[in-house]
Protein backbone atom coordinates (compact mmCIF):
# COMPACT_ATOMS: atom_id res chain seq x y z
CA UNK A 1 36.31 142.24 73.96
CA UNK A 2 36.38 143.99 70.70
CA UNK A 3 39.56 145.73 68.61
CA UNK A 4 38.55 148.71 67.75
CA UNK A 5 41.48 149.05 65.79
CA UNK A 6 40.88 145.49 63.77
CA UNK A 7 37.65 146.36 63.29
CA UNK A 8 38.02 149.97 62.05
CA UNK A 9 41.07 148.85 59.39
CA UNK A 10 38.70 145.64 57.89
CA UNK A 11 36.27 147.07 55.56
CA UNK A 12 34.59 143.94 55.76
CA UNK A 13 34.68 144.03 60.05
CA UNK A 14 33.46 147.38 59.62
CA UNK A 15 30.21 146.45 57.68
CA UNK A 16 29.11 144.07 59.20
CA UNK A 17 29.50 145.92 62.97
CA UNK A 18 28.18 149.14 62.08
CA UNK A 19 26.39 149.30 58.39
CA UNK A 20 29.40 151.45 56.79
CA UNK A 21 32.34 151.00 55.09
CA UNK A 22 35.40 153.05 56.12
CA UNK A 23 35.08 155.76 53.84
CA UNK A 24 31.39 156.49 54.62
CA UNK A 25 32.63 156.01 58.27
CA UNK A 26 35.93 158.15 57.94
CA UNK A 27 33.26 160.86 56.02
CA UNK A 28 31.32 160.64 58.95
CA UNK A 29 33.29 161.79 61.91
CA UNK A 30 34.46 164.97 61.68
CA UNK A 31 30.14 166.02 61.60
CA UNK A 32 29.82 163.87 64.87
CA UNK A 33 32.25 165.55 66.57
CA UNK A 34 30.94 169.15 65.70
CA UNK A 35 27.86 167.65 66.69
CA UNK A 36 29.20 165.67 70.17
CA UNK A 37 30.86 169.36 71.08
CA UNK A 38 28.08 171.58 70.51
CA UNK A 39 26.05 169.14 72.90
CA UNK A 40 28.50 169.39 75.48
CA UNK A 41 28.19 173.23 75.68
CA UNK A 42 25.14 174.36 76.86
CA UNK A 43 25.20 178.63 76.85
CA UNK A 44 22.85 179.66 80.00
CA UNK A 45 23.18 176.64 82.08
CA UNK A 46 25.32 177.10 85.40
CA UNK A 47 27.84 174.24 85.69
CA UNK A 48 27.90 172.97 89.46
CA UNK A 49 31.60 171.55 88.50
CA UNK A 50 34.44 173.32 86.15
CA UNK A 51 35.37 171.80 82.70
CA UNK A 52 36.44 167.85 83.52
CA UNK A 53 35.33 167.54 86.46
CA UNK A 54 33.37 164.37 87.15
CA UNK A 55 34.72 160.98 86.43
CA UNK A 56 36.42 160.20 82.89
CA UNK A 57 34.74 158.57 79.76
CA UNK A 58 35.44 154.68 78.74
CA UNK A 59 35.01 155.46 75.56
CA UNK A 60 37.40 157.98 74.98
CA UNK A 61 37.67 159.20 71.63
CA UNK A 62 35.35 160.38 68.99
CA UNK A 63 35.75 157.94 67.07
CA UNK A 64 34.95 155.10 69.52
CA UNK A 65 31.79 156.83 70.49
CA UNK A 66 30.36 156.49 66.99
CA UNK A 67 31.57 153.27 66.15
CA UNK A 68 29.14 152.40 69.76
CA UNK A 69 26.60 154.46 68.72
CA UNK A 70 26.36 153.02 64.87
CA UNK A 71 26.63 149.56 66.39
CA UNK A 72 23.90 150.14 69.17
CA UNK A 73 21.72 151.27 66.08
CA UNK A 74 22.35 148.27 63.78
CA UNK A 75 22.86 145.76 66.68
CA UNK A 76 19.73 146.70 69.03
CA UNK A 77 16.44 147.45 67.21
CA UNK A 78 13.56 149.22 69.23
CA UNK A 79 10.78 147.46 70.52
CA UNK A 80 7.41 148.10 68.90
């Protein structure tokens, strides 16, 4: 299992998970979650359920959700 929070306060951890340091990282964020929350409003779709319905997300945060996607990236290359 990994610690997020290890990982995220070692520069070095860091690097070598995702490909950025902290500051890049830190720098990053606040654009991926503008980004995360315009993509989870769609204007002129009918919702079947209200806001929260459905079952909750493991990875809770915005933060853990681009450390997973920045070490899917780095960690899994496509297949040709």
């Amino acid at each position: 299992m990994l610690n997020l929070d290890r990982i995220l306060q070692n520069d070095r951890l860091l690097r070598a998970m995702t490909g950025l340091n902290r500051k890049a990282f830190e720098k990053l964020l606040p654009s991926f979650s503008e980004a995360y929350q315009q993509n989870q409003i769609k204007p002129g779709v009918e919702r079947k359920r209200a806001v929260g319905g459905g079952r909750k997300a493991t990875l809770r945060t915005n933060r853990d959700k681009l450390f997973s996607i920045l070490l899917d990236c780095k960690c899994y290359p496509t297949f040709d």
